[in-house]
Protein backbone atom coordinates (compact mmCIF):
# COMPACT_ATOMS: atom_id res chain seq x y z
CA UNK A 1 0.00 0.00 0.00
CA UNK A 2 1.12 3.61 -0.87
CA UNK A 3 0.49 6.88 1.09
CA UNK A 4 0.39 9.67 -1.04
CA UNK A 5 -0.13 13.30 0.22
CA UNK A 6 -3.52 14.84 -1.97
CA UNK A 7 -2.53 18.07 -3.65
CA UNK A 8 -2.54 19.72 -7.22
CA UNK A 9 0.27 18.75 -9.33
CA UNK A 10 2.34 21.14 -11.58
CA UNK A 11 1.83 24.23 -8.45
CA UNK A 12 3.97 25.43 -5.56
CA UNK A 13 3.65 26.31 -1.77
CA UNK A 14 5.74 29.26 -2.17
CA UNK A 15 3.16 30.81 -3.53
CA UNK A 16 0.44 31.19 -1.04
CA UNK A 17 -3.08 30.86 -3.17
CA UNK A 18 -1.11 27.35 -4.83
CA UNK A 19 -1.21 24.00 -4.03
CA UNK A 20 1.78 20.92 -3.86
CA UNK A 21 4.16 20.44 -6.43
CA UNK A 22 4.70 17.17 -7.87
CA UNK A 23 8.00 16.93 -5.91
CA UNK A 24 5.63 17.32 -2.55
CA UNK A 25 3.50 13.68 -3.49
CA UNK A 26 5.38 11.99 -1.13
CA UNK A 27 5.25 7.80 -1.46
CA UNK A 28 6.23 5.87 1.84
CA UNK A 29 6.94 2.31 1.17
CA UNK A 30 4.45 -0.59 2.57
CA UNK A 31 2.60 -0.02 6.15
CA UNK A 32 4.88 -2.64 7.39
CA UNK A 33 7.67 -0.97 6.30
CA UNK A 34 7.09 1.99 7.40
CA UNK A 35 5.39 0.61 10.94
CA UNK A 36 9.66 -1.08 11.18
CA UNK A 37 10.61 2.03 11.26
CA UNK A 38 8.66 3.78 13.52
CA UNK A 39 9.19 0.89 15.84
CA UNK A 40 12.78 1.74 15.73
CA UNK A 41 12.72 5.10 16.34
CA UNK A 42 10.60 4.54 19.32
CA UNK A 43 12.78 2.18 20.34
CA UNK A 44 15.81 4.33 19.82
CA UNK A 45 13.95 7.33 21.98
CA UNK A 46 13.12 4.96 24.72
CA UNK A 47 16.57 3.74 24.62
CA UNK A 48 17.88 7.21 24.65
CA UNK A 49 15.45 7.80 27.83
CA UNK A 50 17.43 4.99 29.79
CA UNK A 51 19.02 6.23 32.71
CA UNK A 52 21.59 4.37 34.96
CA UNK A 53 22.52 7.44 37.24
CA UNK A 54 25.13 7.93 39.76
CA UNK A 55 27.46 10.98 40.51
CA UNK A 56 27.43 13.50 37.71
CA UNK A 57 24.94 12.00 35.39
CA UNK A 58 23.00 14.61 33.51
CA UNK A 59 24.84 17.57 34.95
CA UNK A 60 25.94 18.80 31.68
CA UNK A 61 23.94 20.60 29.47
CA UNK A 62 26.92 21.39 26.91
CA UNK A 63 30.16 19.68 26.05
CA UNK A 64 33.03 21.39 24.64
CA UNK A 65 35.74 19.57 23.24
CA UNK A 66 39.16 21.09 22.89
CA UNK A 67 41.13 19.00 20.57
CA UNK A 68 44.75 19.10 20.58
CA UNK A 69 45.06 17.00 17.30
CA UNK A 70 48.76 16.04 16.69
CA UNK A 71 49.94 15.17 20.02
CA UNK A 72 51.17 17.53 22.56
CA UNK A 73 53.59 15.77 24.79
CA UNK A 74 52.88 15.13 28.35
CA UNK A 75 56.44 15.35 29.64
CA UNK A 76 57.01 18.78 28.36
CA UNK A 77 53.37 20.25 29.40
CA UNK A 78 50.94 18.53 31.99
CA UNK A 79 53.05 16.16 33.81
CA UNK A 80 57.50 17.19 33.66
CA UNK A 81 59.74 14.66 35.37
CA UNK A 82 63.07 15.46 37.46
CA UNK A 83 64.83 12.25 38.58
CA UNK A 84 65.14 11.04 34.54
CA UNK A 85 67.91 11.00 31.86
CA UNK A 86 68.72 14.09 30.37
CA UNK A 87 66.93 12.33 26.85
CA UNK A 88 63.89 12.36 28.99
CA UNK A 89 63.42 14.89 30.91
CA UNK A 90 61.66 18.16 29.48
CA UNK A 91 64.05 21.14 28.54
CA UNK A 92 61.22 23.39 30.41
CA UNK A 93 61.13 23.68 33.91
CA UNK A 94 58.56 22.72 36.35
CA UNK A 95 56.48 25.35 38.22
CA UNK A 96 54.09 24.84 41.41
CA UNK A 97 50.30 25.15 40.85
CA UNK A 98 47.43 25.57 42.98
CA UNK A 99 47.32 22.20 43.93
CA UNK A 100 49.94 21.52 46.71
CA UNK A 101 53.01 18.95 45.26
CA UNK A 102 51.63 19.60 41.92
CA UNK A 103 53.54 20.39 39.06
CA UNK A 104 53.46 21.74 35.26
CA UNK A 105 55.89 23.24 33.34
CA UNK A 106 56.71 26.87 33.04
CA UNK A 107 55.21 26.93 29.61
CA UNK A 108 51.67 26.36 31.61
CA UNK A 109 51.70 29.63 34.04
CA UNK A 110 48.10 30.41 33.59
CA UNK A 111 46.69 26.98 33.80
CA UNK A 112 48.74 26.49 36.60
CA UNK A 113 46.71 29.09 38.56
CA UNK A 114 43.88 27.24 37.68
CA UNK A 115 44.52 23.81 38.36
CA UNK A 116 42.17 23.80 41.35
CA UNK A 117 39.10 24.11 39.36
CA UNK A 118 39.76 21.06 36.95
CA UNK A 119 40.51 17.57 37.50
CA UNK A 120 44.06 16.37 35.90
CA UNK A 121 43.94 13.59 34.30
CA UNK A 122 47.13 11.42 34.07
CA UNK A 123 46.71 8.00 33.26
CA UNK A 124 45.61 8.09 29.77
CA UNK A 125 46.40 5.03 27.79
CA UNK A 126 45.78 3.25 24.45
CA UNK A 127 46.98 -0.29 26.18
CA UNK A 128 47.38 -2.97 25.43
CA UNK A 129 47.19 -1.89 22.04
CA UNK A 130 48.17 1.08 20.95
CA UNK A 131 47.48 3.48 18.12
CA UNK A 132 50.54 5.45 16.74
CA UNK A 133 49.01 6.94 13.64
CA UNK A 134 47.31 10.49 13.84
CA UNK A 135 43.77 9.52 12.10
CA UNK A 136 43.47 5.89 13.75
CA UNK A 137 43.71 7.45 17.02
CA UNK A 138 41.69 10.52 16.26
CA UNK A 139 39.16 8.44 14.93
CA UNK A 140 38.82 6.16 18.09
CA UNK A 141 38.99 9.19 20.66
CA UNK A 142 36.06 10.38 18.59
CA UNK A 143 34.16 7.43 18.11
CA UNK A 144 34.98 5.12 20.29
CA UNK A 145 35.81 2.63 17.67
CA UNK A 146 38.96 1.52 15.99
CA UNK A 147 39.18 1.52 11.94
CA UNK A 148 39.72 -1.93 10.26
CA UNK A 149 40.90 -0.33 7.32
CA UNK A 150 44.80 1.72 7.47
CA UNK A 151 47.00 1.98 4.56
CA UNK A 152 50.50 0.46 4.74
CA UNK A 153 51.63 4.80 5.32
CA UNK A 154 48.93 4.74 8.44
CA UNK A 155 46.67 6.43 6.68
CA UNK A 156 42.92 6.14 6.85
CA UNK A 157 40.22 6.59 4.08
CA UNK A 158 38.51 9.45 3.60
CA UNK A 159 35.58 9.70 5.68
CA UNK A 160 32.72 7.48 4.37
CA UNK A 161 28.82 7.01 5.23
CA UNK A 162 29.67 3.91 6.72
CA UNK A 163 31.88 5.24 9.50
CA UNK A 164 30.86 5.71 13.18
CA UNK A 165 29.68 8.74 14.30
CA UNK A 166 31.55 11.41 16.23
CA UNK A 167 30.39 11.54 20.30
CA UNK A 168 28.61 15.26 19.03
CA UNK A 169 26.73 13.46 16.31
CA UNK A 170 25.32 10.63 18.71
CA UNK A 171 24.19 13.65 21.55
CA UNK A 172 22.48 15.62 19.75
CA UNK A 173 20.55 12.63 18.14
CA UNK A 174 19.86 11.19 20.91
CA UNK A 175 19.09 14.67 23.06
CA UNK A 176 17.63 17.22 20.85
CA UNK A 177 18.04 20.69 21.11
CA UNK A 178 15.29 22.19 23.53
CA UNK A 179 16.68 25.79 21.86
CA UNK A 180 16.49 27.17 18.38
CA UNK A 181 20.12 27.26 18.18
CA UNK A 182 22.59 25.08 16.52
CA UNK A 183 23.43 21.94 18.37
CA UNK A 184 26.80 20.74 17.41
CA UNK A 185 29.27 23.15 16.00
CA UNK A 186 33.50 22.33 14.80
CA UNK A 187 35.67 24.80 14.22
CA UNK A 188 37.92 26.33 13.10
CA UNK A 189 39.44 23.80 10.78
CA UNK A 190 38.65 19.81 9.93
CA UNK A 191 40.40 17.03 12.08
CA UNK A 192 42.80 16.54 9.41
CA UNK A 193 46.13 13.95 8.60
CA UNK A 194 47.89 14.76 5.59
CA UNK A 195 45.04 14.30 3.13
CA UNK A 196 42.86 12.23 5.34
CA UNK A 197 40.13 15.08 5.99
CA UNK A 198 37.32 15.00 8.38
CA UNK A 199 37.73 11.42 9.41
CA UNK A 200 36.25 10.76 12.75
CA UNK A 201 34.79 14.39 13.00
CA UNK A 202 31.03 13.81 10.65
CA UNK A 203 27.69 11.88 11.60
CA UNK A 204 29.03 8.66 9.48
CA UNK A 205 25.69 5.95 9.58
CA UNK A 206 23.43 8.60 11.05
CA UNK A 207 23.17 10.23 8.03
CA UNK A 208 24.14 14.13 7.81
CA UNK A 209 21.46 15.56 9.47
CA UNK A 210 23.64 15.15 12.42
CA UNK A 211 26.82 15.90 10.83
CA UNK A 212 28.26 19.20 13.02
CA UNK A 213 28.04 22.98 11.68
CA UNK A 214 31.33 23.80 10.48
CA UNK A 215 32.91 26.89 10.47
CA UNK A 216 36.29 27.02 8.69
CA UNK A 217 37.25 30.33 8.32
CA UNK A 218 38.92 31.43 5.15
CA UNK A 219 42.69 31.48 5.47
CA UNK A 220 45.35 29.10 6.06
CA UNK A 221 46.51 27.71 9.62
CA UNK A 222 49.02 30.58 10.31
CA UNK A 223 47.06 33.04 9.74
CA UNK A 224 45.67 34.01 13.56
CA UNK A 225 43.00 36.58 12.06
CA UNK A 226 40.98 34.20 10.41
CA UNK A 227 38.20 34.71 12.99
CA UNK A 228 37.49 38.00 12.43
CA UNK A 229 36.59 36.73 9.31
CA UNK A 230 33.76 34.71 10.29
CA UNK A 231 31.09 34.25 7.37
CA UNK A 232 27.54 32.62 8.33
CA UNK A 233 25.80 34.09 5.55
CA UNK A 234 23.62 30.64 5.62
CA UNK A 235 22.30 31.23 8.82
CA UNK A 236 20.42 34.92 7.40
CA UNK A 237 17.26 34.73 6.03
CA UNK A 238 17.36 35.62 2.20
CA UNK A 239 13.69 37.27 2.11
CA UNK A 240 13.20 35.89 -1.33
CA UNK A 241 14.46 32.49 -0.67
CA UNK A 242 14.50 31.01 2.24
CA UNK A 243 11.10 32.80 3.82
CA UNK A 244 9.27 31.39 1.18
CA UNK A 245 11.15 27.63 1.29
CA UNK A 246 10.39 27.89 4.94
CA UNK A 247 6.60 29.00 4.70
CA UNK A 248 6.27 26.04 1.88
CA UNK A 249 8.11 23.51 4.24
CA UNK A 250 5.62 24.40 7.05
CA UNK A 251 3.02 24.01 4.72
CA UNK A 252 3.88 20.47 3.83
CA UNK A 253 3.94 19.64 7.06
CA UNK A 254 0.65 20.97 7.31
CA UNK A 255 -0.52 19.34 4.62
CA UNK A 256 0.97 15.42 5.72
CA UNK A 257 -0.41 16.21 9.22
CA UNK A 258 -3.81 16.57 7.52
CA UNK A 259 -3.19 13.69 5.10
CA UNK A 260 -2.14 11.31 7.66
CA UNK A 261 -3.95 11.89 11.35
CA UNK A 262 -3.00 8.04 12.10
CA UNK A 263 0.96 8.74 12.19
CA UNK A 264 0.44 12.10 13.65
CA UNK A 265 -1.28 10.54 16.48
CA UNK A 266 1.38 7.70 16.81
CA UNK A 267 4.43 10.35 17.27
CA UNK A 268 2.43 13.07 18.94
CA UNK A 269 4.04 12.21 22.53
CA UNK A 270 7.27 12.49 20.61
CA UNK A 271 6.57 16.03 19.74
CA UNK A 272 7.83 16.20 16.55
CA UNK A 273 6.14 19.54 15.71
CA UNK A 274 8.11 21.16 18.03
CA UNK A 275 11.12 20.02 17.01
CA UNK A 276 10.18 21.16 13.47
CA UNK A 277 9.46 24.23 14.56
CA UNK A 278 12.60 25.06 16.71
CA UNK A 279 14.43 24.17 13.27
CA UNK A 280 12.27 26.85 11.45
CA UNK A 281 13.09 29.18 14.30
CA UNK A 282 16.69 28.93 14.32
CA UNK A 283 16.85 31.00 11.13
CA UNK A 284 14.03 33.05 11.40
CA UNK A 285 15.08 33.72 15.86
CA UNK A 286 18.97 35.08 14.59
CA UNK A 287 20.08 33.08 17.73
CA UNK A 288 23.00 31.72 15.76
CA UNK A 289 23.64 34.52 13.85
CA UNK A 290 24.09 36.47 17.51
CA UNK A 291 26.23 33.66 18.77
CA UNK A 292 29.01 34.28 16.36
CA UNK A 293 29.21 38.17 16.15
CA UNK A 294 32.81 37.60 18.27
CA UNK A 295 33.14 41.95 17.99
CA UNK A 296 30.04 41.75 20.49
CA UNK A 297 32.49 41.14 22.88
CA UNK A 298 34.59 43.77 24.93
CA UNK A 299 38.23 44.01 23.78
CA UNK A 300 39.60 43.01 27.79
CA UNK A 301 37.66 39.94 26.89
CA UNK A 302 38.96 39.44 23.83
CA UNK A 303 42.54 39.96 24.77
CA UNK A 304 42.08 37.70 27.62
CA UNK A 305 41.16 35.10 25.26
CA UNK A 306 44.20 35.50 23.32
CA UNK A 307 43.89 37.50 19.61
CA UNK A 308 44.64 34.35 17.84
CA UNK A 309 42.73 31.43 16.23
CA UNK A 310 42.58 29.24 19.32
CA UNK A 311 42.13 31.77 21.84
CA UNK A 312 38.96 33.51 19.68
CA UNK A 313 37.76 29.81 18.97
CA UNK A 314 37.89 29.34 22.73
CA UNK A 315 35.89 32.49 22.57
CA UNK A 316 33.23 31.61 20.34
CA UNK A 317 32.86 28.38 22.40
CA UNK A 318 31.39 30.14 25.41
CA UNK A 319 29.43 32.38 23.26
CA UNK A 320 27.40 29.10 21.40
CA UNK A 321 27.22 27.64 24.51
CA UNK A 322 25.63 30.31 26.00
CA UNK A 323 23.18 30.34 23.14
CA UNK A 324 21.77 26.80 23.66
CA UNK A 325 24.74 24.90 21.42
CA UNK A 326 25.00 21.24 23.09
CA UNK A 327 28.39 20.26 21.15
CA UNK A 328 31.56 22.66 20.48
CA UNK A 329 34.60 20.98 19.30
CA UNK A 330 37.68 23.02 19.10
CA UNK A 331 40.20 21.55 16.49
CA UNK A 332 43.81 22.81 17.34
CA UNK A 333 44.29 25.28 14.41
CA UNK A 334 46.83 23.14 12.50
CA UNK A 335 46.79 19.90 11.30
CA UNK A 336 48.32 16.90 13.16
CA UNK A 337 51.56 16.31 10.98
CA UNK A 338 52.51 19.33 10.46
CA UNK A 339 55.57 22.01 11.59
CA UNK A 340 55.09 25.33 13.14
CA UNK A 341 52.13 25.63 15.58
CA UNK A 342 51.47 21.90 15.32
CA UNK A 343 51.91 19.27 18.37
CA UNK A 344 53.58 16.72 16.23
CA UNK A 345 56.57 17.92 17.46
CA UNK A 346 59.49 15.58 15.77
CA UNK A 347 61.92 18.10 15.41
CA UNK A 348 62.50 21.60 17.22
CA UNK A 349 60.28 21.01 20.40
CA UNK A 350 61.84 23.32 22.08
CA UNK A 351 61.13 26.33 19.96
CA UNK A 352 57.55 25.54 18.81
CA UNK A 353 56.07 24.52 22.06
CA UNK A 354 57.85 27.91 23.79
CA UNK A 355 56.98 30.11 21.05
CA UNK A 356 53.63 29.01 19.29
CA UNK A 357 51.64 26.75 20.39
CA UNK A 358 52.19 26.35 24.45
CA UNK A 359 51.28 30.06 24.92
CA UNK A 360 48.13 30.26 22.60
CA UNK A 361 46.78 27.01 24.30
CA UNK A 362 47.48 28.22 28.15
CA UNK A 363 45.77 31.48 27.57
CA UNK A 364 43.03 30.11 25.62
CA UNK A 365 42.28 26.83 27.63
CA UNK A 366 42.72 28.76 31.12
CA UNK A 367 40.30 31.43 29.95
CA UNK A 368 37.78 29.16 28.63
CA UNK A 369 37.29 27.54 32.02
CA UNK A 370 37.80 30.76 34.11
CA UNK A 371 35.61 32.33 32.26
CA UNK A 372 32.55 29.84 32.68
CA UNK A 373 33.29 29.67 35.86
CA UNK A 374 32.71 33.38 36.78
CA UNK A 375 29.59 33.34 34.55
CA UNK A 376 27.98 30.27 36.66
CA UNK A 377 28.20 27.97 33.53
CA UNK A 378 31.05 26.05 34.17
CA UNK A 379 28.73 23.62 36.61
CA UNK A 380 26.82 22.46 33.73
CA UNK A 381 29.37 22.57 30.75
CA UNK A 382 31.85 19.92 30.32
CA UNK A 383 34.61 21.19 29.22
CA UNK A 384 37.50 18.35 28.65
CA UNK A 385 41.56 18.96 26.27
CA UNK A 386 42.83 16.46 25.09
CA UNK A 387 44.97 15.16 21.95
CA UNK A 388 44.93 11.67 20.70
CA UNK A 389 48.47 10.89 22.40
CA UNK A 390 51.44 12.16 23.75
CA UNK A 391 54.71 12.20 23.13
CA UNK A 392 57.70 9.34 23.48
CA UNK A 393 59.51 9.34 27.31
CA UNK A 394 62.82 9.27 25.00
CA UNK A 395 63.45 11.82 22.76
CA UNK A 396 65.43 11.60 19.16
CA UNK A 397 64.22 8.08 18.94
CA UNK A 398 61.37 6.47 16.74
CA UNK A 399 58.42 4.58 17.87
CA UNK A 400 56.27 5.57 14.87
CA UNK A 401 58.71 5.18 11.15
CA UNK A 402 59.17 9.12 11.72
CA UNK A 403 62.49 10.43 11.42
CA UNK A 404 63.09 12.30 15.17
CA UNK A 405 65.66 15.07 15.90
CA UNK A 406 67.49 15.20 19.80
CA UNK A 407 64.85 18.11 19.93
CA UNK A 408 62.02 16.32 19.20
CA UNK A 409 59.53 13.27 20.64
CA UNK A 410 57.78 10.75 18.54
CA UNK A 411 53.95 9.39 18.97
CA UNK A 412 53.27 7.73 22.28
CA UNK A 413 49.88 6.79 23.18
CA UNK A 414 50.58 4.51 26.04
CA UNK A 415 50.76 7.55 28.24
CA UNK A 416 49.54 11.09 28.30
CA UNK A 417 47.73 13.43 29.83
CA UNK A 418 43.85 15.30 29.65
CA UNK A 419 42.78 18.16 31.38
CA UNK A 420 38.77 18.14 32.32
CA UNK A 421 36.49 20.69 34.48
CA UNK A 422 33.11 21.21 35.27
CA UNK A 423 29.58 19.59 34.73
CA UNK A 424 30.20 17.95 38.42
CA UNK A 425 33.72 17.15 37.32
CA UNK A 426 35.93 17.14 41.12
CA UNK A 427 37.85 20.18 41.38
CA UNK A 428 41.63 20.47 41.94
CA UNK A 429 41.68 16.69 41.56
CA UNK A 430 44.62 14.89 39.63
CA UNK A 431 43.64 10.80 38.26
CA UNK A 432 45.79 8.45 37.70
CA UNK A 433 49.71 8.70 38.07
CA UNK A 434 52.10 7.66 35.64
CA UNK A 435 55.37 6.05 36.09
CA UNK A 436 59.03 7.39 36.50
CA UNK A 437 59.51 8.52 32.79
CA UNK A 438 55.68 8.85 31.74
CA UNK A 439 55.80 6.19 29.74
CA UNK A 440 52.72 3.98 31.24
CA UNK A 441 50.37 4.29 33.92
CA UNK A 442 51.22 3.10 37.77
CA UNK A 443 47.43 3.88 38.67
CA UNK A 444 44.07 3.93 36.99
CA UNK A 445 44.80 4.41 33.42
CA UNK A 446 41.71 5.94 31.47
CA UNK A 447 41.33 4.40 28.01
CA UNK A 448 40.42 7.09 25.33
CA UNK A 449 36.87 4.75 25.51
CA UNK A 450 36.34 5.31 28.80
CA UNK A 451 36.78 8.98 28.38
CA UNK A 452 34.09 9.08 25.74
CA UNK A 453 31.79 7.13 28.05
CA UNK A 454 32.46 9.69 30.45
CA UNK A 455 30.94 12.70 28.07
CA UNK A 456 27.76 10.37 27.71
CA UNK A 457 27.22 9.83 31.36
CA UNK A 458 27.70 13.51 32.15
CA UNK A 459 25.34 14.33 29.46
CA UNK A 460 23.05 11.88 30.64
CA UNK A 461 23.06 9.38 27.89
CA UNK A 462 23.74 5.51 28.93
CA UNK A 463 27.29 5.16 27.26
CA UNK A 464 25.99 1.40 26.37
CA UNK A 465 22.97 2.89 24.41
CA UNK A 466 22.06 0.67 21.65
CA UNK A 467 22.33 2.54 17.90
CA UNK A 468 21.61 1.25 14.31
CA UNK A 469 24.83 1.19 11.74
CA UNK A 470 23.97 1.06 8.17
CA UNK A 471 23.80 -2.67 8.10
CA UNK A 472 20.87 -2.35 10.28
CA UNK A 473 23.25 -3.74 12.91
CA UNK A 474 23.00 -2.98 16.99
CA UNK A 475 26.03 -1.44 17.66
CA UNK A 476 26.81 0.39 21.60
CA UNK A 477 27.92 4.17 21.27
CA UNK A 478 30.95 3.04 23.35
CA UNK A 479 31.91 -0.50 24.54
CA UNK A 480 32.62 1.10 28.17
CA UNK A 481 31.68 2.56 31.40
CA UNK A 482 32.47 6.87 32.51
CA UNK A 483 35.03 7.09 35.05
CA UNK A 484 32.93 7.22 37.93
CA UNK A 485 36.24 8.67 39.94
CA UNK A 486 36.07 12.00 38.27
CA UNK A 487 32.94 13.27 39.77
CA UNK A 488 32.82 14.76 42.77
């Protein structure tokens, strides 16, 4: 049997006194069919609705991700050694925080002075197996799966339908937006290896109506302006256009609603028309369009932020969070393998970390949570850094086939370090220790899985939640439980 929505062929909605275009008769498949499907969504909202509880679940209301794609080493930011070879130990020194017998390096001042409102995490580890290619481990820190498919260089495809969705994509799915505002938003630049673009970082099997917002700014990585260049010329209403695809849209819905009082009946608990019409309102509200106008901002807070592309990303992060955005991910403004502001430091750590990116990411990342804080949303946003490894306990030697200067560290994801605060997060708490030379965890090591179970407790989402792939197979959003150690 076919459903077919009555109209008048050959006219259009945009015009008011018309009827539906022939594009509008809309053809479901067979009531069974279609009766499969709405089975599964229900059972995909009930699923959603599951609860399991405990310390910190549900206390966030936003996550924002601050991704240090390439790999900033552990030894020479978050966790220095002393008693160690001189090939070991860090070139910076190590400076006291505000937690007592804790220590950074001097390239952390800022963060250092914050320490008390985060918890440290030290303990991260890929073992017993462990990832040493940029987009493998990107693509399991945001996923929570592993890729069966790496080229003999380590690289990964390109990013394909088929792939598992990134932690935003599965959130916002599975907790819609109660705001008209956009719910998952990347910037400024792709998660990017070589020319592997994107990988890890799109809605995969969910199809791309949950694939993030980006907003790349034009210019390349060095160039620290680019976000006064925003451009969101797709979130302003065109009068001509999109007022009238938007009236016609409503219309349709109208017009199924009408067509089809059985269905409408069926869903109405899950209040689809509402949903529908937050999406209209998002354009028509200029919520969004708000959110990103960074020169709204005073220029103390804009310096404090840092006037370059991760402090004013940092920015822009507490702005759409304000705003109603569930999802931020900030992409370190460089790709992984890459020189000059880049973590994949193989060669001249010393300079790069002192003079590029160490700085921009301790003003930035110390702001960000300040910031929050003093504006009473750090208690219900999530706010986590972290890159997909660290950086070899040795330095000049090779752990990954990449050529390694006396002044550099190779990829080393059996140790390394996160920094986390808020959303019910413990404060001035450090996790986990690692051993003599950071190379693997003495206590409680936190697998990258874990960490991502973690986000979906704190968002209130059962990390064991049961999703479709495109082979109609049950697949969890993460094969583990949150660290329940982290909340307070």
């Amino acid at each position: 049997m076919l459903i077919r929505v009555p109209g008048l062929p050959g006219k259009d909605l945009c015009d008011s006194h018309l009827g539906v275009t022939r594009r509008d008769v809309l053809r479901v498949g067979g009531s069974t069919m279609m009766g499969l499907s709405l089975g599964a969504m229900l059972q995909a909202k009930a699923q959603a609705a599951e609860t399991i509880g405990g310390a910190g679940w549900g206390k966030a209301k936003s996550v924002v991700l601050c991704y240090l794609q390439g790999g900033p080493s552990h030894l020479d930011l978050w966790d220095p050694k002393t008693d160690v070879p001189d090939n070991v130990k860090s070139v910076f020194k190590p400076i006291d925080t505000k937690l007592p017998g804790v220590q950074v390096t001097e390239l952390l001042p800022k963060i250092a002075g914050i320490l008390d409102k985060t918890t440290l995490i030290r303990s991260m580890s890929y073992t017993p197996n462990g990832l040493f290619n940029h987009t493998a481990a990107i693509y399991q820190m945001m996923t929570g799966y592993t890729t069966d498919k790496v080229s003999p260089s380590g690289q990964l495809e390109p990013p394909s339908p088929k792939d598992f969705p990134n932690f935003g994509s599965n959130i916002i799915r599975l907790l819609p937006p109660k705001v008209p505002m956009l719910p998952f938003v990347m910037l400024p630049r792709p998660l990017q290896e070589s020319n592997v673009v994107g990988k890890g970082g799109t809605a995969g099997f969910l199809g791309k109506a949950y694939d993030p917002y980006t907003l790349y700014p034009a210019g390349d990585d060095m160039d620290m302006a680019k976000m006064t260049r925003i451009r969101v010329e797709d979130l302003e209403m065109r009068a001509d256009v999109y007022g009238q695809r938007l009236e016609r849209r409503a219309k349709l819905r109208d017009v199924i609603n009408d067509g089809m009082p059985e269905i409408d009946r069926a869903v109405q608990h899950l209040n689809l028309n509402e949903y529908y019409d937050q999406a209209l309102s998002l354009i028509a509200s200029g919520r969004a369009r708000d959110a990103f106008a960074l020169d709204q901002e005073s220029k103390e807070t804009r310096d404090r932020y840092g006037r370059n592309t991760f402090g004013q990303s940092c920015l822009l992060a507490r702005r759409l969070v304000e705003a109603g955005t569930r999802v931020v991910e900030v992409v370190w403004p460089k790709v992984a393998n890459s020189d000059n502001h880049s973590w994949d430091v193989h060669t001249g750590l010393s300079k790069r970390m002192k003079d590029q990116s160490a700085p921009m990411l301790d003003q930035g990342l110390s702001t960000l949570i300040s910031d929050l804080d003093e504006r009473g949303l750090l208690s219900e946003t999530l706010v986590i850094a972290v890159g997909e490894f660290g950086r070899s306990p040795q330095r000049g030697v090779s752990t990954s086939g990449n050529g390694n200067s006396d002044d550099g560290r190779d990829h080393w994801p059996y140790c390394y370090t996160a920094l986390a605060a808020g959303a019910g997060l413990r404060r001035g708490y450090v996790h986990g220790k690692s051993d003599a030379t950071g190379s693997a965890p003495l206590a409680d090591p936190v697998h990258p899985m874990q960490l991502l179970a973690t986000i979906y407790h704190s968002v209130g989402i059962n990390p064991q939640t049961i999703v479709y792939n495109h082979l109609n197979q049950p697949r969890e959003l993460v094969k583990a439980d949150a660290v329940n150690a982290f909340f307070a």
